[in-house]
PDB file of N, CA and C in Angstrom:
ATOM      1  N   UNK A   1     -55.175  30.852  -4.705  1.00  0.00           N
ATOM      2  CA  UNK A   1     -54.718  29.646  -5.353  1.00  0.00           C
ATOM      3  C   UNK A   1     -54.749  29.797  -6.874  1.00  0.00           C
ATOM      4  N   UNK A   2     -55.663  30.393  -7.544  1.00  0.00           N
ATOM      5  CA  UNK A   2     -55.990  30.832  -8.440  1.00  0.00           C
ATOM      6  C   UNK A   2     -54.033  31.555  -9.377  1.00  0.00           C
ATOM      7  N   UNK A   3     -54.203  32.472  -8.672  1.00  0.00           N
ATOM      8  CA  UNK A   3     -53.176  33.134  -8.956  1.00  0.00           C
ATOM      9  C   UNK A   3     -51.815  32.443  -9.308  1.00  0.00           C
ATOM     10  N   UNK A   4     -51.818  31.454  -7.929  1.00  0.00           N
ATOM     11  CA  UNK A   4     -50.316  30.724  -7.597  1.00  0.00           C
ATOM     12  C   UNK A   4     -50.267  29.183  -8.991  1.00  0.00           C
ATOM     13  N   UNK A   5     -51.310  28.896  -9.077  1.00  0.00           N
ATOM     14  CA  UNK A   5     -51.768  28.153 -10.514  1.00  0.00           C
ATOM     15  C   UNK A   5     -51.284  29.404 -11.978  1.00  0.00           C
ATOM     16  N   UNK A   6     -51.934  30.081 -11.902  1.00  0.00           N
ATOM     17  CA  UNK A   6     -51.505  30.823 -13.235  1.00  0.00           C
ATOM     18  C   UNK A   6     -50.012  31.450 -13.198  1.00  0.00           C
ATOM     19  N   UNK A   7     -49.564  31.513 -11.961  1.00  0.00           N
ATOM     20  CA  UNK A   7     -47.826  31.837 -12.064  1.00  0.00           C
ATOM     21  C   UNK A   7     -46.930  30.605 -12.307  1.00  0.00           C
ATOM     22  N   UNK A   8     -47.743  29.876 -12.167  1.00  0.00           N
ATOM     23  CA  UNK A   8     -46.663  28.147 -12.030  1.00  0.00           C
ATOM     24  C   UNK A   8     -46.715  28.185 -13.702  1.00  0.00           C
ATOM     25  N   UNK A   9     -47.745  28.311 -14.095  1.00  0.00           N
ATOM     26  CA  UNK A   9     -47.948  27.961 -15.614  1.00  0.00           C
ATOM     27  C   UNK A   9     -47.826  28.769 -16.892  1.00  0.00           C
ATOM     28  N   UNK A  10     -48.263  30.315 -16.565  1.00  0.00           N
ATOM     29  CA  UNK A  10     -47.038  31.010 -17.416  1.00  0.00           C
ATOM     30  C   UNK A  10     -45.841  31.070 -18.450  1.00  0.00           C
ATOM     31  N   UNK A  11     -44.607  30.720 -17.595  1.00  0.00           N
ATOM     32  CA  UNK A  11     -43.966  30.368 -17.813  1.00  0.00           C
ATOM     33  C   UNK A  11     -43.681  29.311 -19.284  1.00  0.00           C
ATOM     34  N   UNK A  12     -44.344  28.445 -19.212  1.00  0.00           N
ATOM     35  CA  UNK A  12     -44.404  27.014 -19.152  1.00  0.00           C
ATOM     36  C   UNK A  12     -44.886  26.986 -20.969  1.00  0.00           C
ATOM     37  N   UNK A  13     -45.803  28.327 -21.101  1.00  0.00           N
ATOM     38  CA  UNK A  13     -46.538  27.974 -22.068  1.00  0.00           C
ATOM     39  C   UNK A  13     -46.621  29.160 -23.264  1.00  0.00           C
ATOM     40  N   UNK A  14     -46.920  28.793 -24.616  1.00  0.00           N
ATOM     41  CA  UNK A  14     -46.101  29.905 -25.895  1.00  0.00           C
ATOM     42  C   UNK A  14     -47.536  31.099 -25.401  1.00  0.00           C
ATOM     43  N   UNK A  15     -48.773  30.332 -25.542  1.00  0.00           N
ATOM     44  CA  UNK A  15     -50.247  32.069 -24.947  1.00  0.00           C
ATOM     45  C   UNK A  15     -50.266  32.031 -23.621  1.00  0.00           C
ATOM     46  N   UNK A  16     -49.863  32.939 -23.155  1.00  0.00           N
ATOM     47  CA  UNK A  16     -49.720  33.309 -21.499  1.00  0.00           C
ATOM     48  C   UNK A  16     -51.550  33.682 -21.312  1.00  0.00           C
ATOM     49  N   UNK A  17     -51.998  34.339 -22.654  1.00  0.00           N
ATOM     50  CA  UNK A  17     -53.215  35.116 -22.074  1.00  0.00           C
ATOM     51  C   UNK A  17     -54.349  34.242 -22.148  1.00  0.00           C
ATOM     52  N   UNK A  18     -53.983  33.086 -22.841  1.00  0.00           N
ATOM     53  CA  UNK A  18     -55.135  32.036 -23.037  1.00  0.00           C
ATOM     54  C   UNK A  18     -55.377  31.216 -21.429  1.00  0.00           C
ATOM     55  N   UNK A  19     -54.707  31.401 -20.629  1.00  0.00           N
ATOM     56  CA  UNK A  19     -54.540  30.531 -19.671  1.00  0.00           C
ATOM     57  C   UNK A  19     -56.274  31.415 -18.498  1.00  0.00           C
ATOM     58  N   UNK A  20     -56.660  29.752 -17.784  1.00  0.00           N
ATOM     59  CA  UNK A  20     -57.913  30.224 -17.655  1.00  0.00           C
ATOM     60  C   UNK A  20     -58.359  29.269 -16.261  1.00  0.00           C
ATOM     61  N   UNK A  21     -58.409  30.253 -15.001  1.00  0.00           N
ATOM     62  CA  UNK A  21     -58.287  28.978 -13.887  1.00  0.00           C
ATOM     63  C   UNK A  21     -59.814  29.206 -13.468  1.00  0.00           C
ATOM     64  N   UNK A  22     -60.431  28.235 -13.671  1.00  0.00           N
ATOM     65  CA  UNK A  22     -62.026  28.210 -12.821  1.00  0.00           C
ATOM     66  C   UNK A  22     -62.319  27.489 -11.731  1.00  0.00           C
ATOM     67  N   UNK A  23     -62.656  27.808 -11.201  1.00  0.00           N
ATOM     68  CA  UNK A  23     -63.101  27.694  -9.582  1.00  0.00           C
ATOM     69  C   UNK A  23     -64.229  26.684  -9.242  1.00  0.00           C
ATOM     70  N   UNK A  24     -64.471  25.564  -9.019  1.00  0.00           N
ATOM     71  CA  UNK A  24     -65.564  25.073  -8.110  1.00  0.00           C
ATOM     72  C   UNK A  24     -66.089  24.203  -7.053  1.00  0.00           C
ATOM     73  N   UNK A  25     -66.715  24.825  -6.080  1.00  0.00           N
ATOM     74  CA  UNK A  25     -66.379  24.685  -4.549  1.00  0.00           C
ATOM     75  C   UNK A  25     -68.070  24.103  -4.285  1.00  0.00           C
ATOM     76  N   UNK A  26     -67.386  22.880  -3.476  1.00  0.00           N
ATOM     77  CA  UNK A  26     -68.200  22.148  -3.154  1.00  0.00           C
ATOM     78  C   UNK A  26     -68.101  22.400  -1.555  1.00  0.00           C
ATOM     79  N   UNK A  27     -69.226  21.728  -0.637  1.00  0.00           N
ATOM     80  CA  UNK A  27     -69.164  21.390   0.802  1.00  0.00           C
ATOM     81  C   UNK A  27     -67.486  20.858   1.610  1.00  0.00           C
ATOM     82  N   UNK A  28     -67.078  19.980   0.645  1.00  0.00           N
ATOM     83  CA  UNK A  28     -66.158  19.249   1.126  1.00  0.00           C
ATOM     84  C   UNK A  28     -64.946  19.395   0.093  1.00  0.00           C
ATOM     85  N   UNK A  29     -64.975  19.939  -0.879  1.00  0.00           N
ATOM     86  CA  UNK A  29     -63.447  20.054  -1.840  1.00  0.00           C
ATOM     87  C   UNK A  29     -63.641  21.183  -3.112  1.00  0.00           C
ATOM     88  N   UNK A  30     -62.618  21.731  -3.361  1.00  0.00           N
ATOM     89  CA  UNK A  30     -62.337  22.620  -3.803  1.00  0.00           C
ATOM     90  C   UNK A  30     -61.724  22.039  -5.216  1.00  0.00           C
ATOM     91  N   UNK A  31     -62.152  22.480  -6.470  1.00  0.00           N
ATOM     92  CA  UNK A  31     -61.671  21.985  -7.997  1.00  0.00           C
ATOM     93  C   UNK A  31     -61.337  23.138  -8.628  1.00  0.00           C
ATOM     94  N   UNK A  32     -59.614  23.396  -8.850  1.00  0.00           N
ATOM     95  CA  UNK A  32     -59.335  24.464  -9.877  1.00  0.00           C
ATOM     96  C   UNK A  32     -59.347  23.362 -11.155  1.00  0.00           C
ATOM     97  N   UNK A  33     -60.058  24.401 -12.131  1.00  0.00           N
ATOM     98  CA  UNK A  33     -59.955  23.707 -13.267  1.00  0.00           C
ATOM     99  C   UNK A  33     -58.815  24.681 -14.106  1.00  0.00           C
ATOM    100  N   UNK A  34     -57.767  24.188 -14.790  1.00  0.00           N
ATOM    101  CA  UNK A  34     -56.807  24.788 -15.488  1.00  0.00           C
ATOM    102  C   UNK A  34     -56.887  24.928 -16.694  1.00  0.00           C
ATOM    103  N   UNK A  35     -57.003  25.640 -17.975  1.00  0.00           N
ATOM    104  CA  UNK A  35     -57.493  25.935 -19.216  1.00  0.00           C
ATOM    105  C   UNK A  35     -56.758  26.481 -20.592  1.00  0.00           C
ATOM    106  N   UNK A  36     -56.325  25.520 -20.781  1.00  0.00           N
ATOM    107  CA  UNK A  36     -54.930  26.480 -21.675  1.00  0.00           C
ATOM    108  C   UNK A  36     -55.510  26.881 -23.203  1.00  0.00           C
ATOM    109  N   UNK A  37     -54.521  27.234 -24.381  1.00  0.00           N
ATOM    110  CA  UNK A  37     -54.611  27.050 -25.396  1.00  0.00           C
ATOM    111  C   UNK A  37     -54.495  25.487 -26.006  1.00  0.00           C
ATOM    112  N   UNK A  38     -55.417  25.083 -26.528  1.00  0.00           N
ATOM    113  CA  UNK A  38     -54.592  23.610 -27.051  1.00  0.00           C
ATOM    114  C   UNK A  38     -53.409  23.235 -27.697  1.00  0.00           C
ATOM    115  N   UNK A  39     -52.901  23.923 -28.072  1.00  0.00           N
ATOM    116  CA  UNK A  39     -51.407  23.991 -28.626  1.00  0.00           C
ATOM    117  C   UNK A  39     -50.227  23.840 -27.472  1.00  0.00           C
ATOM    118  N   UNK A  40     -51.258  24.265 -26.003  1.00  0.00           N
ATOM    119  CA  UNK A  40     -50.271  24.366 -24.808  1.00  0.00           C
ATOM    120  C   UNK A  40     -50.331  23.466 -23.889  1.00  0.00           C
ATOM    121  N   UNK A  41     -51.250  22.369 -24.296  1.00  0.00           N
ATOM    122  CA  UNK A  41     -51.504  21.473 -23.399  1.00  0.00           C
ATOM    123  C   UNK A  41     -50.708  20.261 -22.992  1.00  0.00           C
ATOM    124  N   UNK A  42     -49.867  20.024 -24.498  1.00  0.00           N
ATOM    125  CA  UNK A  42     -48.988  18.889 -23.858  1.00  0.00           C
ATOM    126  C   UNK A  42     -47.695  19.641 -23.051  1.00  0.00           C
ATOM    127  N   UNK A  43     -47.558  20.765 -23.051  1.00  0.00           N
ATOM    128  CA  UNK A  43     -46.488  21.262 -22.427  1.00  0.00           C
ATOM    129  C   UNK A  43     -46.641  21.573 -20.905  1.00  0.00           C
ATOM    130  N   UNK A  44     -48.224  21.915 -20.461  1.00  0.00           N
ATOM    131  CA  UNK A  44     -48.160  21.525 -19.241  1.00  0.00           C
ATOM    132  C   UNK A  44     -48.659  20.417 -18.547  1.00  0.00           C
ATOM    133  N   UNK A  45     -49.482  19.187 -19.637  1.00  0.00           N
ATOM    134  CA  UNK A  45     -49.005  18.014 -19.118  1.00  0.00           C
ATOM    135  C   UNK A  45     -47.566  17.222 -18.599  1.00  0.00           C
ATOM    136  N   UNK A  46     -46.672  17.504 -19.442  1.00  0.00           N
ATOM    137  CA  UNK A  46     -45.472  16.923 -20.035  1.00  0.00           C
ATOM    138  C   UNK A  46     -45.465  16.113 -20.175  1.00  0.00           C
ATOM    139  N   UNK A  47     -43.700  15.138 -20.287  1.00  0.00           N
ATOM    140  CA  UNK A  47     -44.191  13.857 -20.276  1.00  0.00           C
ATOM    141  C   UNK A  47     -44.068  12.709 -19.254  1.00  0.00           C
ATOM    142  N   UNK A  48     -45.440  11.903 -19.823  1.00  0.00           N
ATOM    143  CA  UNK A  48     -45.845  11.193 -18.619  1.00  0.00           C
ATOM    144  C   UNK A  48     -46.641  11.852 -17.341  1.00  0.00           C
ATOM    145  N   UNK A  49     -47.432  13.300 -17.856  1.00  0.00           N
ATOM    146  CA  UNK A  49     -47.713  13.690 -16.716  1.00  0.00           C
ATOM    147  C   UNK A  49     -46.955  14.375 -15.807  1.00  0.00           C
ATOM    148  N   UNK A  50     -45.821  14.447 -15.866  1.00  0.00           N
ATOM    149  CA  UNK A  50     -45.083  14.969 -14.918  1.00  0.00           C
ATOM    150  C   UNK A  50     -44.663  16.514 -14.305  1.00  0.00           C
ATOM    151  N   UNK A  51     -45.249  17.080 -15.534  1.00  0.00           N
ATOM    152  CA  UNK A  51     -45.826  18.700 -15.286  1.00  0.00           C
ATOM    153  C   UNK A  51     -46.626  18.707 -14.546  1.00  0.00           C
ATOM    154  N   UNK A  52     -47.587  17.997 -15.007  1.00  0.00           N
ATOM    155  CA  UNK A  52     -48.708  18.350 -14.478  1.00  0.00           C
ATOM    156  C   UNK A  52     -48.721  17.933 -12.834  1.00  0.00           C
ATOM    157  N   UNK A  53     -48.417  16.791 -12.707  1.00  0.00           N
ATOM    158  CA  UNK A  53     -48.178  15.815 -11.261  1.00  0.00           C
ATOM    159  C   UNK A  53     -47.293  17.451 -10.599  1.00  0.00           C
ATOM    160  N   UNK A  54     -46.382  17.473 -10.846  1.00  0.00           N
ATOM    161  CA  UNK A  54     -45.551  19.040 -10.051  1.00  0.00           C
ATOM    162  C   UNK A  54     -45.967  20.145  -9.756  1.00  0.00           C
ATOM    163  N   UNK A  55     -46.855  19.804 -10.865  1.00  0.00           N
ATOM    164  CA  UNK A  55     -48.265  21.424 -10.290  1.00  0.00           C
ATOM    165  C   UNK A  55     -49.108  21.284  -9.040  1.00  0.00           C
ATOM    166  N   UNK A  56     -50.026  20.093  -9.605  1.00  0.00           N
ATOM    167  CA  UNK A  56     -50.523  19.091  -8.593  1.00  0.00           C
ATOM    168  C   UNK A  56     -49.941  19.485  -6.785  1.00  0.00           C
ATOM    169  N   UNK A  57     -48.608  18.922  -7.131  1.00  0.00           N
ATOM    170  CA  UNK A  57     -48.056  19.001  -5.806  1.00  0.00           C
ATOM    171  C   UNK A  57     -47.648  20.286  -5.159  1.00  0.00           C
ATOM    172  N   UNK A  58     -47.643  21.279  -6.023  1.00  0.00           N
ATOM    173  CA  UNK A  58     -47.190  22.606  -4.953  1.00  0.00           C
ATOM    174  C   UNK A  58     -48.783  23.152  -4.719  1.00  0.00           C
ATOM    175  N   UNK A  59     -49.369  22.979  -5.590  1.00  0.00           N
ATOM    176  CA  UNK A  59     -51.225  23.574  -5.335  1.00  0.00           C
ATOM    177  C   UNK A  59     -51.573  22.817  -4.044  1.00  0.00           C
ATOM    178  N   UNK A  60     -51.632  21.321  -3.623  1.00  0.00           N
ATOM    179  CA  UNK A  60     -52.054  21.081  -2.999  1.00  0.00           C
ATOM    180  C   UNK A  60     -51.035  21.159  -1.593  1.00  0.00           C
ATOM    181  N   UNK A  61     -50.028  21.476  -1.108  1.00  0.00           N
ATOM    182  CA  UNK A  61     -49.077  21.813  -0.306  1.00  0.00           C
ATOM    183  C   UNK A  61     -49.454  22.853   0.142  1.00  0.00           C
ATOM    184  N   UNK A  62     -49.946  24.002  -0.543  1.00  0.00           N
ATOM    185  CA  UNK A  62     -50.327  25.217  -0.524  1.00  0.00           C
ATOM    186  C   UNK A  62     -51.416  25.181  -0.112  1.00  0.00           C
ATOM    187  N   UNK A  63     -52.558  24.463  -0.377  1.00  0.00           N
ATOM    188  CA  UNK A  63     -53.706  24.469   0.116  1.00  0.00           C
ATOM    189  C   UNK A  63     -54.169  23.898   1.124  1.00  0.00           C
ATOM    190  N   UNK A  64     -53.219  22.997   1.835  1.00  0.00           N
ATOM    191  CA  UNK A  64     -53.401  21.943   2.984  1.00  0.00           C
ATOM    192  C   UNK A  64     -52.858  22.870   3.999  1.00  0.00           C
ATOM    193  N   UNK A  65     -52.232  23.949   3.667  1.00  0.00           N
ATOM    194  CA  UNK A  65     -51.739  24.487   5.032  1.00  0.00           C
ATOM    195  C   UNK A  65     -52.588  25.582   5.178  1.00  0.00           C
ATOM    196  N   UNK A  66     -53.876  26.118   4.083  1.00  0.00           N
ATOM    197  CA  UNK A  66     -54.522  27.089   4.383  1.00  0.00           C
ATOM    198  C   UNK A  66     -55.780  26.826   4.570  1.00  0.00           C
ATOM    199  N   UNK A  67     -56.432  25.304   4.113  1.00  0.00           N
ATOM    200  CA  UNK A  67     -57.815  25.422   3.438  1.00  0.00           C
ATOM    201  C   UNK A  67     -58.219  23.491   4.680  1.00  0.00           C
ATOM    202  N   UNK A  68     -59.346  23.665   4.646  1.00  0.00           N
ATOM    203  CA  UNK A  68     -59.630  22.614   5.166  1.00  0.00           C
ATOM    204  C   UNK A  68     -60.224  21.663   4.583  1.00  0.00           C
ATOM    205  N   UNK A  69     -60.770  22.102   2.850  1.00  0.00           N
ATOM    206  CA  UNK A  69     -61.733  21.282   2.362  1.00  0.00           C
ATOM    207  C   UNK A  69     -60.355  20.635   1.376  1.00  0.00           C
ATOM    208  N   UNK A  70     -60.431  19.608   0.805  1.00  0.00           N
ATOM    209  CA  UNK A  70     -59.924  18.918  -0.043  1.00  0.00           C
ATOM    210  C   UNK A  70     -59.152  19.397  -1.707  1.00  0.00           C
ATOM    211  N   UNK A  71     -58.607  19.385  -1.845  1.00  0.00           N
ATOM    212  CA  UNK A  71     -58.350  20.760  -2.881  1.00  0.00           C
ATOM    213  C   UNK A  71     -57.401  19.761  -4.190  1.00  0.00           C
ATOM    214  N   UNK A  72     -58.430  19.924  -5.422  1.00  0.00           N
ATOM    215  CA  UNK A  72     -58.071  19.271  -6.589  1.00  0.00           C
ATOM    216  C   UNK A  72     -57.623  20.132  -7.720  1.00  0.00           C
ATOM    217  N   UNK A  73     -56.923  20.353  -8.392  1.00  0.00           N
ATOM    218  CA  UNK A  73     -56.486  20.588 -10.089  1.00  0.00           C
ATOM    219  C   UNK A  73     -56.154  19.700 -11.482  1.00  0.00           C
ATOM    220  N   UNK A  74     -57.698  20.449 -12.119  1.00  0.00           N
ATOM    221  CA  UNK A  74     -58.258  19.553 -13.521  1.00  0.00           C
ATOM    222  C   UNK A  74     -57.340  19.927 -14.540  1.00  0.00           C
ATOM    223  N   UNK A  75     -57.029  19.718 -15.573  1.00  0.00           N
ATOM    224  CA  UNK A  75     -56.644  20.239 -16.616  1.00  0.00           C
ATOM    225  C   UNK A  75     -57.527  19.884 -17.668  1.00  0.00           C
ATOM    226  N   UNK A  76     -58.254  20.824 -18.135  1.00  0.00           N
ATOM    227  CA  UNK A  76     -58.902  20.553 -19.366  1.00  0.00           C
ATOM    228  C   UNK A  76     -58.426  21.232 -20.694  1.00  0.00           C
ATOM    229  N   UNK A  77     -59.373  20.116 -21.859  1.00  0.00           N
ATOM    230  CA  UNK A  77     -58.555  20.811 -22.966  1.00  0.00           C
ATOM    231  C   UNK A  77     -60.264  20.989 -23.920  1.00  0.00           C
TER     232      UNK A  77
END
């Protein structure tokens, strides 16, 4: 998942190498946290969220058909 997060976002953003997915796994749900450059953050928010909401939705599509625990993506800045 890790991976499929940093290929979605790539793209998306001017430091490819700043990008930074952390992992943490609870009993019951799973939290990628997503980590950009700050310069790159409103670009994979977008606007209104709507980057981000599209990420959101293929991560967790992806993870409902593999994973059983609950599966979230943070974006921090």
């Amino acid at each position: 998942m890790k991976q499929l997060i940093t290929t979605i976002v790539k793209p998306l953003v001017d430091f490819p190498d700043d990008i930074h997915v952390m992992v943490e796994e609870s009993e019951h749900r799973i939290v990628y946290k997503l980590a950009v450059n700050p310069k790159d953050i409103g670009k994979v928010i977008g606007k209104q969220g709507s980057v981000a909401k599209a990420i959101r939705t293929i991560v967790y599509s992806a993870a409902s058909s593999h994973q059983m625990k609950k599966t979230y993506v943070e974006i921090i800045d």
